[in-house]
C-alpha atoms as a PDB file:
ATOM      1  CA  UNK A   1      82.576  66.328 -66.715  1.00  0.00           C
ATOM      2  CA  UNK A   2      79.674  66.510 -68.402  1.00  0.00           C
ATOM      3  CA  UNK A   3      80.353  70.149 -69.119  1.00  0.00           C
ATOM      4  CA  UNK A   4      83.551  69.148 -70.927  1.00  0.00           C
ATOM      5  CA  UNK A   5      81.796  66.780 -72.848  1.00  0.00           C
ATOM      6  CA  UNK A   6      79.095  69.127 -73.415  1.00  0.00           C
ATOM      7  CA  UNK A   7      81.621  71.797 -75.439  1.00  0.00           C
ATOM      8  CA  UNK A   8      83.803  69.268 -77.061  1.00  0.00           C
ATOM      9  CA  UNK A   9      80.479  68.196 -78.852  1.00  0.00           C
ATOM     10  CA  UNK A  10      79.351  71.804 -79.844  1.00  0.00           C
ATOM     11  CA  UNK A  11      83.330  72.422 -81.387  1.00  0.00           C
ATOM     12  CA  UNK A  12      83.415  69.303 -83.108  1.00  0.00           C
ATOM     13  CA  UNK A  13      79.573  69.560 -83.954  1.00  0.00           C
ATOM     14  CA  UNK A  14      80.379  73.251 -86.119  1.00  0.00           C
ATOM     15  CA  UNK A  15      83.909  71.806 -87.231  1.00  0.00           C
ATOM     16  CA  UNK A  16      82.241  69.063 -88.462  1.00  0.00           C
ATOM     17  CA  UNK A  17      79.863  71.036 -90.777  1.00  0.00           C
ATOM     18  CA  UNK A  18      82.507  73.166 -91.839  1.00  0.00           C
ATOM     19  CA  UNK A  19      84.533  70.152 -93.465  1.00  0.00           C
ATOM     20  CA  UNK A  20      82.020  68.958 -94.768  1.00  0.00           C
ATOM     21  CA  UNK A  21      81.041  72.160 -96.742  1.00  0.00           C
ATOM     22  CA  UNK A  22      84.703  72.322 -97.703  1.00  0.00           C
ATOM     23  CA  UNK A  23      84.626  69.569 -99.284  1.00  0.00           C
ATOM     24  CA  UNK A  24      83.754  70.166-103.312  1.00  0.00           C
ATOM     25  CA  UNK A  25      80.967  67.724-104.972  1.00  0.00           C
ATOM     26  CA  UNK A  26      81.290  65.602-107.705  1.00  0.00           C
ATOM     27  CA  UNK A  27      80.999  68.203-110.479  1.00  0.00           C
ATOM     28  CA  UNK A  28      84.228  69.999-109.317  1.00  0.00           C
ATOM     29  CA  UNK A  29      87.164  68.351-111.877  1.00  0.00           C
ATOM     30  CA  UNK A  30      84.694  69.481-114.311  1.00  0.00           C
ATOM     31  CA  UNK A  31      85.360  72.889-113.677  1.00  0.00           C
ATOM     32  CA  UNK A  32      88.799  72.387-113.118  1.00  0.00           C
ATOM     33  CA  UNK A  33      89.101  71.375-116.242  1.00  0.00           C
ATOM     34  CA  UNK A  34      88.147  74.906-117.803  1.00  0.00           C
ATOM     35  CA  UNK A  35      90.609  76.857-115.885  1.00  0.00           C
ATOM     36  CA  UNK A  36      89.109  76.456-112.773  1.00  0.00           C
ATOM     37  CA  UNK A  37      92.056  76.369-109.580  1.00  0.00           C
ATOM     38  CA  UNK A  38      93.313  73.357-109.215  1.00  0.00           C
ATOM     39  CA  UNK A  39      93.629  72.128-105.271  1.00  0.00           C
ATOM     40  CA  UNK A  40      97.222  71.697-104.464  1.00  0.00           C
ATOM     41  CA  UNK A  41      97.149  73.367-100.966  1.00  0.00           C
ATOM     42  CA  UNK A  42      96.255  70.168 -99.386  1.00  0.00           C
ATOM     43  CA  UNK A  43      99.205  67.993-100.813  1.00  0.00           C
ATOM     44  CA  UNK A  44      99.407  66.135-104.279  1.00  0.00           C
ATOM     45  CA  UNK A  45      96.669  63.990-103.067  1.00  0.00           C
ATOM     46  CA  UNK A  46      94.631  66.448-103.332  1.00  0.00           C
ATOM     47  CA  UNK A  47      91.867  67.325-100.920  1.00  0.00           C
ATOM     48  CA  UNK A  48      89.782  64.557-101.014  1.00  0.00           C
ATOM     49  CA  UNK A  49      91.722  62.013 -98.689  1.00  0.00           C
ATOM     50  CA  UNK A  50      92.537  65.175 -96.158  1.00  0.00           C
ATOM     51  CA  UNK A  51      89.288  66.241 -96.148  1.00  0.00           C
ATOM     52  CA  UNK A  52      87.623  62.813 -96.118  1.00  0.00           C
ATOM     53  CA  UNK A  53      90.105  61.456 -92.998  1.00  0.00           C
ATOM     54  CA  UNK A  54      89.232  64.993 -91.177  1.00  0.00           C
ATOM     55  CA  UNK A  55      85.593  64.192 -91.868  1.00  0.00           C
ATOM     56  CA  UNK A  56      85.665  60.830 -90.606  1.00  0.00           C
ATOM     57  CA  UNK A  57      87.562  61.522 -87.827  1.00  0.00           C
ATOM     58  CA  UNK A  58      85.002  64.614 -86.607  1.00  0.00           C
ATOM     59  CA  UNK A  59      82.345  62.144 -87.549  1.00  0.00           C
ATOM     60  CA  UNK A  60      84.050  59.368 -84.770  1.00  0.00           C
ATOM     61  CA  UNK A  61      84.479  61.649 -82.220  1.00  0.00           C
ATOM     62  CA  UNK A  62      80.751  63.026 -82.546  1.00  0.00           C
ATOM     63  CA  UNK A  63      79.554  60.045 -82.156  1.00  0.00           C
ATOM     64  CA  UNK A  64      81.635  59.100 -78.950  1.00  0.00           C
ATOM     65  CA  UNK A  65      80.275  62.821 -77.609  1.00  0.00           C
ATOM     66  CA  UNK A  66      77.056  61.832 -78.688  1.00  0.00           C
ATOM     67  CA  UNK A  67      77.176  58.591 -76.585  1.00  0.00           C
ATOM     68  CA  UNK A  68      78.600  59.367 -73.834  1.00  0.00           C
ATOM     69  CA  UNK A  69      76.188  62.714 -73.484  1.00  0.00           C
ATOM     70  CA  UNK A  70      73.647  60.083 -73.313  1.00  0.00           C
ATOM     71  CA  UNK A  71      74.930  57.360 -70.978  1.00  0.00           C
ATOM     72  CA  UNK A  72      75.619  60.672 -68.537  1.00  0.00           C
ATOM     73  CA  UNK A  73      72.085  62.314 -69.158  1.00  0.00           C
ATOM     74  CA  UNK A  74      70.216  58.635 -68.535  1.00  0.00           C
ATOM     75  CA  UNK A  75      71.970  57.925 -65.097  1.00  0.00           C
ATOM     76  CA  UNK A  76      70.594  60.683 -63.350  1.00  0.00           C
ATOM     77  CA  UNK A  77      66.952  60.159 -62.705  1.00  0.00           C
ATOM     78  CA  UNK A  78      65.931  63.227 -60.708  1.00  0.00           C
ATOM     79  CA  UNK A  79      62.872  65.398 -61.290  1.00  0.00           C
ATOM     80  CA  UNK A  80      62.533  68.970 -62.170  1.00  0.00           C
ATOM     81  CA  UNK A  81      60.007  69.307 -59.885  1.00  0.00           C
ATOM     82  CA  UNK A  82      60.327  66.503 -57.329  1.00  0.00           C
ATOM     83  CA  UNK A  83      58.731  67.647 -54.846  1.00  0.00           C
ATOM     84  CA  UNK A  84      55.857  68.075 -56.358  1.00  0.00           C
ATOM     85  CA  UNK A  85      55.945  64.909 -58.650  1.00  0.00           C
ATOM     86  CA  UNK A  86      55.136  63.157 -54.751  1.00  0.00           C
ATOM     87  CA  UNK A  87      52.845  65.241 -53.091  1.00  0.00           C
ATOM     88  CA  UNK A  88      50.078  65.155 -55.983  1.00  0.00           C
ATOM     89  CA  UNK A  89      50.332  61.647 -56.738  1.00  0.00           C
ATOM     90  CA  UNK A  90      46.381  60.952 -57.082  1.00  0.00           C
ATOM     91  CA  UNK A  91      46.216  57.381 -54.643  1.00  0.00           C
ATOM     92  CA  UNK A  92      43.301  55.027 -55.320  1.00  0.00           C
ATOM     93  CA  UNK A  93      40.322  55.292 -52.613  1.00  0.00           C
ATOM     94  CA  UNK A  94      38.825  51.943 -51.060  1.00  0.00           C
ATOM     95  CA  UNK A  95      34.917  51.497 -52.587  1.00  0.00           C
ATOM     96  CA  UNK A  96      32.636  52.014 -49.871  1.00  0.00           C
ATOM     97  CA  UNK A  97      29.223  50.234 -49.778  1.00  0.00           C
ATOM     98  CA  UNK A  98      26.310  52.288 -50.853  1.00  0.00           C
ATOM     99  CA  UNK A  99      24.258  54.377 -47.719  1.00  0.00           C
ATOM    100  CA  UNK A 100      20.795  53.259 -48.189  1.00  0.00           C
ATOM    101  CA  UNK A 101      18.300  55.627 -49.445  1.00  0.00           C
ATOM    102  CA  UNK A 102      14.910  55.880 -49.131  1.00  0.00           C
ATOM    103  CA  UNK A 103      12.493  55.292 -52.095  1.00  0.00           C
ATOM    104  CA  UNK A 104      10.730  57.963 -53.583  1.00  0.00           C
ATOM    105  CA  UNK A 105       6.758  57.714 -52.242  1.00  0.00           C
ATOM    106  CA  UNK A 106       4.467  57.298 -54.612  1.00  0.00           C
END
């Protein structure tokens, strides 16, 4: 499961980026206007609303991936190492009284 999860993130992850770059900025109808190509692949909408719905939708289902990675990743609570993890737990020792020494003879 978590493998499927794992790749659905990674595709929609790159897809994600890739709409995002294919959207044009702000300054585009600028150079439309001086014979740039005008975008009438996407519908006569333009691409703006396709591209925007595609990136909110890639955005939604990142975040669901995202989520649900980390719900799966937090219920498992095993060590890499566990065996060791127990054996070189440092326990506390009980204080033992001082031996009595002799003083020094002067």
């Amino acid at each position: 499961m978590t493998v499927v999860i794992t790749i659905i993130h990674v595709v929609v992850a790159i897809s994600l980026v890739l709409v995002v770059l294919l959207q044009s900025g702000k300054g585009a109808d600028m150079g439309a206007a001086f014979g740039g190509a005008s975008q009438t692949i996407f519908g006569s909408s333009g691409a703006a609303t396709f591209l925007g719905r595609l990136t909110a939708g890639a955005a939604i289902i990142f975040m669901i991936t995202s989520l649900s990675l980390t719900v799966i990743g937090s219920s498992k609570t095993s060590s890499v190492m566990p065996e060791t993890a127990k054996s070189t737990a440092v326990k506390p020792q009980e204080a033992k009284p001082a031996s009595p020494q002799e003083e020094p003879a002067k």
